[in-house]
PDB file of N, CA and C in Angstrom:
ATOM      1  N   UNK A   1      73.852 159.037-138.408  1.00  0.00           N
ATOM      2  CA  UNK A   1      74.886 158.216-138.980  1.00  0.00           C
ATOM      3  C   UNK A   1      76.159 158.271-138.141  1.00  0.00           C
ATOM      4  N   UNK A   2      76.020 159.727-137.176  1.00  0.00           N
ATOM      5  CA  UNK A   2      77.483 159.488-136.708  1.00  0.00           C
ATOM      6  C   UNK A   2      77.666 158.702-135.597  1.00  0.00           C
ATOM      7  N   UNK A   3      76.312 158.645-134.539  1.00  0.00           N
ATOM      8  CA  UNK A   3      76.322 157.883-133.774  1.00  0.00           C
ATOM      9  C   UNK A   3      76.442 156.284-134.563  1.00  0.00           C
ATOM     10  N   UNK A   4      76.093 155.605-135.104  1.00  0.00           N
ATOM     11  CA  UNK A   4      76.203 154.336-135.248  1.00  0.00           C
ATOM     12  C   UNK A   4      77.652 154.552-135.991  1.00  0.00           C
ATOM     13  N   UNK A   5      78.728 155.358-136.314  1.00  0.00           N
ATOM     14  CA  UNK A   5      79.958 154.967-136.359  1.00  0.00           C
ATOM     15  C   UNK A   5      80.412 155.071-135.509  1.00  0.00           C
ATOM     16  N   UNK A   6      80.293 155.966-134.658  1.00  0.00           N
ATOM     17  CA  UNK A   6      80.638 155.539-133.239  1.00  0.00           C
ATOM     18  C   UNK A   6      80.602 154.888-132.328  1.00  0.00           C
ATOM     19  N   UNK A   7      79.492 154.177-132.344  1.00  0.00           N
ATOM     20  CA  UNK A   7      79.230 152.842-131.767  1.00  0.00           C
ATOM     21  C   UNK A   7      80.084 151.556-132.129  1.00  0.00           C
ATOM     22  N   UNK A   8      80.211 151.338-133.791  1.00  0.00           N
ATOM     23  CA  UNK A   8      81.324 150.580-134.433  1.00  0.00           C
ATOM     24  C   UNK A   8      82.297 150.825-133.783  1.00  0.00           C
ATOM     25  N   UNK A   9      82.985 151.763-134.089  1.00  0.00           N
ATOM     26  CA  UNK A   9      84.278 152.477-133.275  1.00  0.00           C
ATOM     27  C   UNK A   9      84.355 152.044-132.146  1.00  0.00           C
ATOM     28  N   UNK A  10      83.562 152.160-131.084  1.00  0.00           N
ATOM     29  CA  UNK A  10      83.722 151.876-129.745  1.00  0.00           C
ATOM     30  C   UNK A  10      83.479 150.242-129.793  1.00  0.00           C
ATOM     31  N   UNK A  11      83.019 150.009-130.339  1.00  0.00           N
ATOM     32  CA  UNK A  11      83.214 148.249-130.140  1.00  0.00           C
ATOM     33  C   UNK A  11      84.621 147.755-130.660  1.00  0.00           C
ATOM     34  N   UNK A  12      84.821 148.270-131.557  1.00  0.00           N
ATOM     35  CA  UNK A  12      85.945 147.613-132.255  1.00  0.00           C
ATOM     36  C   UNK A  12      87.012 147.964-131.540  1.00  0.00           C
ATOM     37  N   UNK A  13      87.400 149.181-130.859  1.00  0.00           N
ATOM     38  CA  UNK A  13      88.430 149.815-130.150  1.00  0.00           C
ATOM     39  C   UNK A  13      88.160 149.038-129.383  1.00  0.00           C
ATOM     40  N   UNK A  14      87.466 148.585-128.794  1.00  0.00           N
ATOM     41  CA  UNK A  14      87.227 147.773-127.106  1.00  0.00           C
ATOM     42  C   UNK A  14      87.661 146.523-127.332  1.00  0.00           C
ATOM     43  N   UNK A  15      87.215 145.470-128.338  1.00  0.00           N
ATOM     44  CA  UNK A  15      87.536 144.834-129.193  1.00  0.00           C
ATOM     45  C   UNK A  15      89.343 144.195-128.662  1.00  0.00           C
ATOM     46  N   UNK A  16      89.613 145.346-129.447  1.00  0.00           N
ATOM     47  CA  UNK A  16      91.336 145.512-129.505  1.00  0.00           C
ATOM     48  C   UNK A  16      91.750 145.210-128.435  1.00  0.00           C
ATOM     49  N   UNK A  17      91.235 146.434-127.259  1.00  0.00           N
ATOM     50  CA  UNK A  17      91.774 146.460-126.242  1.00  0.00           C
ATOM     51  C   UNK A  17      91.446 144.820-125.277  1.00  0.00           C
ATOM     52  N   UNK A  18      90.561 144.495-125.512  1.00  0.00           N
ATOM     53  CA  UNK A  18      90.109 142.880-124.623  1.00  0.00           C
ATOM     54  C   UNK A  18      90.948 142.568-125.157  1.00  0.00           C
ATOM     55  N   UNK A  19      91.191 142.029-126.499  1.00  0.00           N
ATOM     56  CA  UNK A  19      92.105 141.183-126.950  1.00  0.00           C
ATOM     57  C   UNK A  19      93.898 141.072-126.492  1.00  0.00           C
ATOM     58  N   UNK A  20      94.054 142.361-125.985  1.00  0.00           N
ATOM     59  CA  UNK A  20      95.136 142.720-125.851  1.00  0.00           C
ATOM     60  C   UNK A  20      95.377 142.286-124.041  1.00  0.00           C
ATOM     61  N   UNK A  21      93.866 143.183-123.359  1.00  0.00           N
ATOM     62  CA  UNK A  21      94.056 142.604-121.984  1.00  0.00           C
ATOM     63  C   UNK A  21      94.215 140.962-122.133  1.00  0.00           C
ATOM     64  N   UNK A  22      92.993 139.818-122.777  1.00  0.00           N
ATOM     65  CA  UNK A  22      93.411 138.621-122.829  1.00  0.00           C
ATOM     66  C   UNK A  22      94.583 138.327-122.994  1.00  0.00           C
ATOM     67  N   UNK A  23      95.985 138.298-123.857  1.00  0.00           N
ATOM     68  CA  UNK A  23      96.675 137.693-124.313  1.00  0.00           C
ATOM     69  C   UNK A  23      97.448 138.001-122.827  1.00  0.00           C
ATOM     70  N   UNK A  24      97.459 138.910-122.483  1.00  0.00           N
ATOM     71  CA  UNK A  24      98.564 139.485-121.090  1.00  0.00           C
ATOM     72  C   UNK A  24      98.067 138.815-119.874  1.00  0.00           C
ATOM     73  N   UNK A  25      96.969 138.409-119.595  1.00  0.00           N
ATOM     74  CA  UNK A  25      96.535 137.776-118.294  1.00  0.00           C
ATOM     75  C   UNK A  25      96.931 136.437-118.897  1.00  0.00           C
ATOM     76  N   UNK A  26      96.389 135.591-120.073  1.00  0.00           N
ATOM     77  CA  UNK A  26      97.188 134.185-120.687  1.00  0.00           C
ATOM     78  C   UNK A  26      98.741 134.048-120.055  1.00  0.00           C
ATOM     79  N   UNK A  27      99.256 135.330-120.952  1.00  0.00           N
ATOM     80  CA  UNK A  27     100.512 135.165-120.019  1.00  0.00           C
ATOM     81  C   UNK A  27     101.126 134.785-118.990  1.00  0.00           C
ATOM     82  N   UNK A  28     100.256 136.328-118.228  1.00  0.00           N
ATOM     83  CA  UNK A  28     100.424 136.164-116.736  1.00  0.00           C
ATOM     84  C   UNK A  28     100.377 135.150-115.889  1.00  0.00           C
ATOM     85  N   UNK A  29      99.202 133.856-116.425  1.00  0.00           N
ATOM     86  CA  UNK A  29      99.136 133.071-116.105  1.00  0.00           C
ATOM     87  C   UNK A  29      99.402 131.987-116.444  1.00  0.00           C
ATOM     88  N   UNK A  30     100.346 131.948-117.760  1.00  0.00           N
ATOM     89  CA  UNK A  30     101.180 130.704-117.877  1.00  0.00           C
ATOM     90  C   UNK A  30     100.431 129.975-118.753  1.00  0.00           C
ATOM     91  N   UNK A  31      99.670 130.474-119.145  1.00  0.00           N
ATOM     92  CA  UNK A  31      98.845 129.610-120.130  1.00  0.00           C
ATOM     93  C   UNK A  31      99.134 129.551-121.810  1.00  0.00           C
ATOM     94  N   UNK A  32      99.020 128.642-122.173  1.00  0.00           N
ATOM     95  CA  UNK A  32      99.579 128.200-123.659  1.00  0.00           C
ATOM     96  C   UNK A  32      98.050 128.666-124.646  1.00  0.00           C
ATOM     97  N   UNK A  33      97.056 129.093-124.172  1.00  0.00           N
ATOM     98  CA  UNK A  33      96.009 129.615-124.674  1.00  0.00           C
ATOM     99  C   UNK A  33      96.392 130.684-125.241  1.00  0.00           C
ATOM    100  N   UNK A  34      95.932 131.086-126.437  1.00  0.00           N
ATOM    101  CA  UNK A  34      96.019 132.676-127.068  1.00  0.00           C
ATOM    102  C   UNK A  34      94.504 133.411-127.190  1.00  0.00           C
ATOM    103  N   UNK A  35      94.461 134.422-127.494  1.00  0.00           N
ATOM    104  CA  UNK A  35      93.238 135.350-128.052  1.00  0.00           C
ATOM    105  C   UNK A  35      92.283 134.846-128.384  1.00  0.00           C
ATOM    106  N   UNK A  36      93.305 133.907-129.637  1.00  0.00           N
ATOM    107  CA  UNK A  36      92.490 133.614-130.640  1.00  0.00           C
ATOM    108  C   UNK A  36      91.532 132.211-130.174  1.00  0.00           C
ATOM    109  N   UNK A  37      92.123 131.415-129.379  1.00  0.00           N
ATOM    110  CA  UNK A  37      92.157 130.316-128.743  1.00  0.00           C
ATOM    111  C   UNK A  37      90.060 130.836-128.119  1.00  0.00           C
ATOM    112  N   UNK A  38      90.282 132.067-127.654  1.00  0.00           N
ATOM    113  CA  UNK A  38      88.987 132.263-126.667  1.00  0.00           C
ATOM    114  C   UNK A  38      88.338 132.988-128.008  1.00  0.00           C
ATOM    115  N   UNK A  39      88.763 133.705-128.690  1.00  0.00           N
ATOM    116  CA  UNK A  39      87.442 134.160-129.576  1.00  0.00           C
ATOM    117  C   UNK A  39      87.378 133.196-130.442  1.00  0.00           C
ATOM    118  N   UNK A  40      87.783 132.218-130.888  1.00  0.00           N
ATOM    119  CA  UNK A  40      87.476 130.691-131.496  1.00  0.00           C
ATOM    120  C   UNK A  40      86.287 130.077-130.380  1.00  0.00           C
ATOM    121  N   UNK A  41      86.604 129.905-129.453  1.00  0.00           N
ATOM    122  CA  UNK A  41      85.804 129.085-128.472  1.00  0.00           C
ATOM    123  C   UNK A  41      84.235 129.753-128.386  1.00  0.00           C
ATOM    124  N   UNK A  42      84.440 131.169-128.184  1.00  0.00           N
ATOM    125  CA  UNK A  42      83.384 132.350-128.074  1.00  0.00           C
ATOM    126  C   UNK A  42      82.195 131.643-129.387  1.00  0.00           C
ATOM    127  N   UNK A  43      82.834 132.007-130.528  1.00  0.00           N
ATOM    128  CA  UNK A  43      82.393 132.036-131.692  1.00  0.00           C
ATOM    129  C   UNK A  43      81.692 130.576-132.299  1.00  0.00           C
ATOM    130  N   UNK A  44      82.423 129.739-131.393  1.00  0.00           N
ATOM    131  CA  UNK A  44      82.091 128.006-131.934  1.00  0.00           C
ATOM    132  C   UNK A  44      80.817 127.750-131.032  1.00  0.00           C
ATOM    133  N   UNK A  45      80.534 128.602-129.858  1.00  0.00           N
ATOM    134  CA  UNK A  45      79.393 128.122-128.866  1.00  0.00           C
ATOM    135  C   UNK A  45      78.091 127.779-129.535  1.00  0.00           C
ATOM    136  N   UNK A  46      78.197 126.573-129.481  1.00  0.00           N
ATOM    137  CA  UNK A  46      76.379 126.599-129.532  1.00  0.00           C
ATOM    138  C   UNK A  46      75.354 125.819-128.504  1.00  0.00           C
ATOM    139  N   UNK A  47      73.794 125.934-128.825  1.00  0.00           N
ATOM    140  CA  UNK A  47      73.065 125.620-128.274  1.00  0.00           C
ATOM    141  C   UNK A  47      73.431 124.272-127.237  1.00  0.00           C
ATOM    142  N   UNK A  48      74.167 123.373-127.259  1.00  0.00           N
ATOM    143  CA  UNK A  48      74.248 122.471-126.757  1.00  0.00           C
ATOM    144  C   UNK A  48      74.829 122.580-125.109  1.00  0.00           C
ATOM    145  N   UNK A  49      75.535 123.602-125.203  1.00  0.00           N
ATOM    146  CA  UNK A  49      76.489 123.786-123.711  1.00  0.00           C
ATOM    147  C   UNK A  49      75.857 125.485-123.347  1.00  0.00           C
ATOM    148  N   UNK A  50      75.283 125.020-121.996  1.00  0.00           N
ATOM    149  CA  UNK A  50      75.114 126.477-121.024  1.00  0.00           C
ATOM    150  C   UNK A  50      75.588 127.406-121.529  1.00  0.00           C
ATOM    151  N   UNK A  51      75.477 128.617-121.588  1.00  0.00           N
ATOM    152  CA  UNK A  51      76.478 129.832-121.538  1.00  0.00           C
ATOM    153  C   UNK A  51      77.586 129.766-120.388  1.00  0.00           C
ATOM    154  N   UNK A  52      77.080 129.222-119.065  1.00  0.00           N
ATOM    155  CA  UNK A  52      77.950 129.184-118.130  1.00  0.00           C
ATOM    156  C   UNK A  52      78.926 128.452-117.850  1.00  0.00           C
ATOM    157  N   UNK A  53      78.380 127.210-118.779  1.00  0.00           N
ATOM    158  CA  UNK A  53      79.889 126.027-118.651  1.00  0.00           C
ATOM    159  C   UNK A  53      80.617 126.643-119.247  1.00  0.00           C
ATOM    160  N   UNK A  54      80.191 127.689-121.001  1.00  0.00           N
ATOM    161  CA  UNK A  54      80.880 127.734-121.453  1.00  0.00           C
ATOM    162  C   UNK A  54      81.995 128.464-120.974  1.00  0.00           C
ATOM    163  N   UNK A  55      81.542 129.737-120.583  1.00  0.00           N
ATOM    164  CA  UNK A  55      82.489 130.768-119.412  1.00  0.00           C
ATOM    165  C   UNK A  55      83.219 130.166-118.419  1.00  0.00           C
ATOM    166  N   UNK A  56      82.604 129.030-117.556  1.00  0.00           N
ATOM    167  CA  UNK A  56      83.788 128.072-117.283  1.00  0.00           C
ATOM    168  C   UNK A  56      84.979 127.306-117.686  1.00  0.00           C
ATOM    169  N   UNK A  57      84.595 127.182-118.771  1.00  0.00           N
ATOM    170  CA  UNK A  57      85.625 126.316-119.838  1.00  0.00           C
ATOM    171  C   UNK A  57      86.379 127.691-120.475  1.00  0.00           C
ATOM    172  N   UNK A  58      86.056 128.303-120.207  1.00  0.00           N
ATOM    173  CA  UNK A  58      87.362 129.633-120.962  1.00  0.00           C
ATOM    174  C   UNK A  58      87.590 130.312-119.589  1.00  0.00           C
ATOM    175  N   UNK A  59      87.151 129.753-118.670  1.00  0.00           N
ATOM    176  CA  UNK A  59      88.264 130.748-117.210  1.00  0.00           C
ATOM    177  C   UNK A  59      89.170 129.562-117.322  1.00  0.00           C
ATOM    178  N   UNK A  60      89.416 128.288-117.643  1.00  0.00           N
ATOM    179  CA  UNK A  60      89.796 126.991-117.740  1.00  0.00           C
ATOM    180  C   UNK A  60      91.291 127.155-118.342  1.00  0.00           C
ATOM    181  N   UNK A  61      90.759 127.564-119.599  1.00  0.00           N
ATOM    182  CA  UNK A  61      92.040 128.327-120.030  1.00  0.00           C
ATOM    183  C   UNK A  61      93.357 128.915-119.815  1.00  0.00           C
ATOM    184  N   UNK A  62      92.611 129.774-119.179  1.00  0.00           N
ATOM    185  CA  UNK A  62      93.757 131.010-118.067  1.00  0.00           C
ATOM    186  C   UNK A  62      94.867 130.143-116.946  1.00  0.00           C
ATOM    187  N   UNK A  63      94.120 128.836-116.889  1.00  0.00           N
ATOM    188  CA  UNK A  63      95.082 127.978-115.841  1.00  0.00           C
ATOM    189  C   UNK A  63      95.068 129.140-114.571  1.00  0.00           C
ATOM    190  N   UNK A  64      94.084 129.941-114.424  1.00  0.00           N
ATOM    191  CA  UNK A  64      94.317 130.470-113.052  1.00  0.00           C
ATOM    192  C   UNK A  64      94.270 130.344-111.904  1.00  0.00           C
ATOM    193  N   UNK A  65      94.774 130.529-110.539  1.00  0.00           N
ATOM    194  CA  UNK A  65      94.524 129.876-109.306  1.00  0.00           C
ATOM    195  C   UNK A  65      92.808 130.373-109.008  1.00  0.00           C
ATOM    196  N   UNK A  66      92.224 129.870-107.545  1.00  0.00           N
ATOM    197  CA  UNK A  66      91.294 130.207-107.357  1.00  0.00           C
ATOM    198  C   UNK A  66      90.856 131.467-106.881  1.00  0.00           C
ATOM    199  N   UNK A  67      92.084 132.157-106.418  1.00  0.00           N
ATOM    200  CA  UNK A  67      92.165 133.441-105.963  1.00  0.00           C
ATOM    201  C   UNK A  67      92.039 134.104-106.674  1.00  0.00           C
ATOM    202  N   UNK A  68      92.315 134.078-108.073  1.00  0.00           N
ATOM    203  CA  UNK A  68      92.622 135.036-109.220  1.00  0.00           C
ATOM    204  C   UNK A  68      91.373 134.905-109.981  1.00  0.00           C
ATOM    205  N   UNK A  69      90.153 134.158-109.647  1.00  0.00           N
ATOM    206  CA  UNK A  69      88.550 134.122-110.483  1.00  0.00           C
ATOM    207  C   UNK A  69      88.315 135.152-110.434  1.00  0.00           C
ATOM    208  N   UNK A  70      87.693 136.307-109.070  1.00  0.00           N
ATOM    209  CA  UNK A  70      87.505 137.184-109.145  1.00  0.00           C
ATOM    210  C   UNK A  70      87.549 138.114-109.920  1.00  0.00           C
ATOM    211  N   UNK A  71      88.894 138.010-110.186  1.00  0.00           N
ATOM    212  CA  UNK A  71      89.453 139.596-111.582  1.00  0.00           C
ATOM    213  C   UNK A  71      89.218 139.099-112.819  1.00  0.00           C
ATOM    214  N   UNK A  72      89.525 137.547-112.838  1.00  0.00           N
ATOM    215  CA  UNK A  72      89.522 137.259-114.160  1.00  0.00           C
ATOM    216  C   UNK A  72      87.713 136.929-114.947  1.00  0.00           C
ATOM    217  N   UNK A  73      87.510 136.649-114.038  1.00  0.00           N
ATOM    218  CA  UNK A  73      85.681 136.618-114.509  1.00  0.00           C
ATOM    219  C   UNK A  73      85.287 137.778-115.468  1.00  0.00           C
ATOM    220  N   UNK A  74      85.296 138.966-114.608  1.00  0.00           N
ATOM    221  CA  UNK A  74      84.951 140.083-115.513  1.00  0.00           C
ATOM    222  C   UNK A  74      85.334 140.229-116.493  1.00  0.00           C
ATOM    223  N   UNK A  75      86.799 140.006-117.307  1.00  0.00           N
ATOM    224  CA  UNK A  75      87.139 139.983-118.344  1.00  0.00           C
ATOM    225  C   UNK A  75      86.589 139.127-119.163  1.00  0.00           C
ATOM    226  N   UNK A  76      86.346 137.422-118.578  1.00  0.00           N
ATOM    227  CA  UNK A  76      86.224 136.726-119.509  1.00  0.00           C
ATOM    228  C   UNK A  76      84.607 136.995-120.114  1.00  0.00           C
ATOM    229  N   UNK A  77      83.262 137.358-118.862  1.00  0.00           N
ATOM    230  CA  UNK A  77      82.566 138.164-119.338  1.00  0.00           C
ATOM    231  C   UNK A  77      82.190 139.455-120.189  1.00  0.00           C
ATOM    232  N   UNK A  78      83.285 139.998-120.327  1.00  0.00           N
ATOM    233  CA  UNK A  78      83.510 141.130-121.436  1.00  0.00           C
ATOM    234  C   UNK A  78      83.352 140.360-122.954  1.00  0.00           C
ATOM    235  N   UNK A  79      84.876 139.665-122.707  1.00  0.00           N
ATOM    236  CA  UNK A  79      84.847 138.817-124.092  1.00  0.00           C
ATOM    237  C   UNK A  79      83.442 137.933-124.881  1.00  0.00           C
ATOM    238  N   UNK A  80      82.799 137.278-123.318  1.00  0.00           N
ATOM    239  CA  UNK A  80      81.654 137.044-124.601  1.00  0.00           C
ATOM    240  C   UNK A  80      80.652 138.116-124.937  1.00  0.00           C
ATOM    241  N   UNK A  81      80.786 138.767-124.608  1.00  0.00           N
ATOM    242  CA  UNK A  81      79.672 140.690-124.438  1.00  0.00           C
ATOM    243  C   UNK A  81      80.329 141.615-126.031  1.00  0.00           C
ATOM    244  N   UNK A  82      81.590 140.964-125.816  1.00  0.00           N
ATOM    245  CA  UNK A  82      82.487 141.772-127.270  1.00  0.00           C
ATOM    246  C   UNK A  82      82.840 140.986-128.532  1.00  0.00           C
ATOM    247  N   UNK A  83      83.022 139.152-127.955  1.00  0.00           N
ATOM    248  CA  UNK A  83      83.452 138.662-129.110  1.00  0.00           C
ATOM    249  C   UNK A  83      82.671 138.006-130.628  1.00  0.00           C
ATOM    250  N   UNK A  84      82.423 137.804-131.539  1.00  0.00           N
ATOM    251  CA  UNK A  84      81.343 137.418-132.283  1.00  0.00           C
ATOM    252  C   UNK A  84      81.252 136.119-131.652  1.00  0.00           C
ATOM    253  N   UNK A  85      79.785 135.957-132.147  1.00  0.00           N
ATOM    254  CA  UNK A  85      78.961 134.579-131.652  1.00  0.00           C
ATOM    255  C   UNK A  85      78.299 133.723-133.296  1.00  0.00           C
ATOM    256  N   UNK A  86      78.980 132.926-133.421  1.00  0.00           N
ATOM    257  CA  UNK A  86      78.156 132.027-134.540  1.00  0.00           C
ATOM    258  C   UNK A  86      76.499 132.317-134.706  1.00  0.00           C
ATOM    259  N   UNK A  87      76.006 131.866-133.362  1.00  0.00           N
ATOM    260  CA  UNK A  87      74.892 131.478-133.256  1.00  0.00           C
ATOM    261  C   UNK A  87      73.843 133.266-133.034  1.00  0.00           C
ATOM    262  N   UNK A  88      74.737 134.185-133.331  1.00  0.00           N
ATOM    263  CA  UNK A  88      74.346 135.758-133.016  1.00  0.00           C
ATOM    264  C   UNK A  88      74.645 135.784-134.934  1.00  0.00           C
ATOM    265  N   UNK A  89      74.872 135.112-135.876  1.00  0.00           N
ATOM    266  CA  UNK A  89      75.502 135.459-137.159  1.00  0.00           C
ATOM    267  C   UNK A  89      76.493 136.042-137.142  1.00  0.00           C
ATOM    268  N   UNK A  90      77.528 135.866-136.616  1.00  0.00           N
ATOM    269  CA  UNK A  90      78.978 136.441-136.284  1.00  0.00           C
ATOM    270  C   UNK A  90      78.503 138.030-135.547  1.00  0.00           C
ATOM    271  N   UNK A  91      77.598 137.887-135.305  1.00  0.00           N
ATOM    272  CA  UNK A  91      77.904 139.187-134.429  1.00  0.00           C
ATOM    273  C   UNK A  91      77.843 139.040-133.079  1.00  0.00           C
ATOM    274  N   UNK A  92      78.230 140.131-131.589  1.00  0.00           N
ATOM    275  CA  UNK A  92      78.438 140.200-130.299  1.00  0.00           C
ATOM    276  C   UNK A  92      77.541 140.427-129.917  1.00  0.00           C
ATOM    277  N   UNK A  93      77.092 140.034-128.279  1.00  0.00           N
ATOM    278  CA  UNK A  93      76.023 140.755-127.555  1.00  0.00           C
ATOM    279  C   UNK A  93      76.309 142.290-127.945  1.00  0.00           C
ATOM    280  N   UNK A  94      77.060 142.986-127.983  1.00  0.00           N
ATOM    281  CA  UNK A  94      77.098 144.221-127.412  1.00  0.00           C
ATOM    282  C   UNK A  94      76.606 144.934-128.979  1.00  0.00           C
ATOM    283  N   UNK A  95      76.866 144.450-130.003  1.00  0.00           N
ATOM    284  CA  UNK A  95      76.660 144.797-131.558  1.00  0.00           C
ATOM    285  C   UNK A  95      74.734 144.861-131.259  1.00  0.00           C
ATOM    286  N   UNK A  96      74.768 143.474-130.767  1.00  0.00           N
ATOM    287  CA  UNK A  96      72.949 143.213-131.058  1.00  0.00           C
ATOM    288  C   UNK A  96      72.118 144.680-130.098  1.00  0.00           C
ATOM    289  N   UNK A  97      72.992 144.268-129.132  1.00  0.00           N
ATOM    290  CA  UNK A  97      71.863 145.336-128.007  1.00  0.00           C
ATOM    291  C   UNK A  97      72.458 146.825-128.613  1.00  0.00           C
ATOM    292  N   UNK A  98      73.054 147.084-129.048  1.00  0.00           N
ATOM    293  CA  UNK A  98      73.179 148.855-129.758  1.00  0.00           C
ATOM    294  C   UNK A  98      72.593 148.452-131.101  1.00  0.00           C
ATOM    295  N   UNK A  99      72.451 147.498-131.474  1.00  0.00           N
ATOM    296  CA  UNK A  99      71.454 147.745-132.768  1.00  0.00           C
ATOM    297  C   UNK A  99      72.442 148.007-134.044  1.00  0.00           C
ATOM    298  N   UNK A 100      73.994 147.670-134.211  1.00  0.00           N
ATOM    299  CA  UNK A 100      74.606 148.272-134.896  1.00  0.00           C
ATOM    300  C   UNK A 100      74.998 146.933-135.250  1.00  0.00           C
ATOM    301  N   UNK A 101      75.582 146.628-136.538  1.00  0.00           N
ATOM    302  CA  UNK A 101      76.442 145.687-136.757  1.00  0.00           C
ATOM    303  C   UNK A 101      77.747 145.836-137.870  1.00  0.00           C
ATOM    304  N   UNK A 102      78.559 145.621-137.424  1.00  0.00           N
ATOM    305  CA  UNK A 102      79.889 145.678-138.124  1.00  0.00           C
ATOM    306  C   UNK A 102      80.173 145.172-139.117  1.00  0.00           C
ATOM    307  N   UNK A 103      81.064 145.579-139.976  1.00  0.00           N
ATOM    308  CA  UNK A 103      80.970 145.165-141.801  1.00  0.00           C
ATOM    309  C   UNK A 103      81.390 144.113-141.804  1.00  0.00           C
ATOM    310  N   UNK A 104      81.221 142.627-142.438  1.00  0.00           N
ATOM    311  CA  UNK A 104      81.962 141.714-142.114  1.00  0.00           C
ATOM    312  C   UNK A 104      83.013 140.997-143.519  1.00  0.00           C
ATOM    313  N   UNK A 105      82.081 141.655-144.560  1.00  0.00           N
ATOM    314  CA  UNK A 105      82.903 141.642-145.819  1.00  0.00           C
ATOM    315  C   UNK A 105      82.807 142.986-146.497  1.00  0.00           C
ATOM    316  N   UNK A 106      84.151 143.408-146.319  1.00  0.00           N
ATOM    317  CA  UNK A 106      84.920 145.076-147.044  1.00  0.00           C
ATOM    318  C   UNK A 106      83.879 144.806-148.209  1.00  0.00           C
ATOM    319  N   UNK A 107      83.469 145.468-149.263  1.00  0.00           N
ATOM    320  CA  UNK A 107      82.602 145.461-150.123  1.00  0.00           C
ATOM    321  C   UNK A 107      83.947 145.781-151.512  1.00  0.00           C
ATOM    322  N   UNK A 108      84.235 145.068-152.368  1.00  0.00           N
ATOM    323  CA  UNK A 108      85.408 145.544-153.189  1.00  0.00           C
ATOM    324  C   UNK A 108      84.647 146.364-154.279  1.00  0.00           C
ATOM    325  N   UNK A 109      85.678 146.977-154.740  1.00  0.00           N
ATOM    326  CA  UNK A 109      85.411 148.129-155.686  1.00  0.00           C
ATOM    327  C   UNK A 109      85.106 147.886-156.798  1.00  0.00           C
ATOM    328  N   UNK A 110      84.140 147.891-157.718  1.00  0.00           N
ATOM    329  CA  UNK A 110      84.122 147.695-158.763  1.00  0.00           C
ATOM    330  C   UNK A 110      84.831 148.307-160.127  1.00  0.00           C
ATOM    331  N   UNK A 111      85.618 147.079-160.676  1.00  0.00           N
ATOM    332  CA  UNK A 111      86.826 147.962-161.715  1.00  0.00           C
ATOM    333  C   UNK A 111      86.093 147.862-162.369  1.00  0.00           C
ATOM    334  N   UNK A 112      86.284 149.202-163.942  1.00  0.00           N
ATOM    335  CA  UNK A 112      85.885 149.363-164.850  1.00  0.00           C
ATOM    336  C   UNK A 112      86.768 149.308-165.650  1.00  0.00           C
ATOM    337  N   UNK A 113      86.476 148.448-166.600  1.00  0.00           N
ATOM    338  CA  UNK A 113      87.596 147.804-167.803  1.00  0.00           C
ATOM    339  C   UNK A 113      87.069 149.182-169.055  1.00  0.00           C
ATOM    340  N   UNK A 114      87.930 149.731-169.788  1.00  0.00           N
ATOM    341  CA  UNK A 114      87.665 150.325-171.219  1.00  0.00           C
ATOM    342  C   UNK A 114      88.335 149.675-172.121  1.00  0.00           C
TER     343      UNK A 114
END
């Protein structure tokens, strides 16, 4: 049990941290795109468009020069490796291949009326 909270953990911490590298390279690069902008896009993919256009169409985003693909690729490959996928049932590559999946509705408490 402790490994698969740890696995959660480490996705979700990583999670954070992409999200955080994304918004700062957006920046960096002048782009009016946010986070949310690419894990919207991530999440809306379906069957109809490549995986690769799609990763094209979110380096697209970044408004980055051509010099700057290099660095920025890997990230944007992270993001679809970390971000949920519709067509995965809101879950990430990286959830599916560890076999773990993350809570997606808190479970509320059941009140007891006397």
């Amino acid at each position: 049990m402790d490994d698969l909270l740890s696995d959660i953990d480490r996705i979700v911490e990583y999670r954070e941290l992409l999200s955080a590298g994304i918004s700062y390279l957006l920046r960096r690069f002048g782009s009016e795109a946010t986070a949310e902008d690419i894990t919207q896009m991530i999440l809306e993919h379906d069957e109809t468009m490549s995986p690769s256009e799609c990763l094209a169409n979110l380096i697209m985003l970044f408004n980055a020069s051509e010099n700057d693909l290099d660095s920025l690729l890997p990230v944007v490959q992270e993001a679809w490796n970390y971000f949920p996928h519709r067509s995965l049932h809101g879950r990430c590559p990286a959830e599916v291949m560890t076999g773990v999946a993350l809570p997606r509705n808190p479970r509320r408490r059941k009140t007891i009326e006397f």
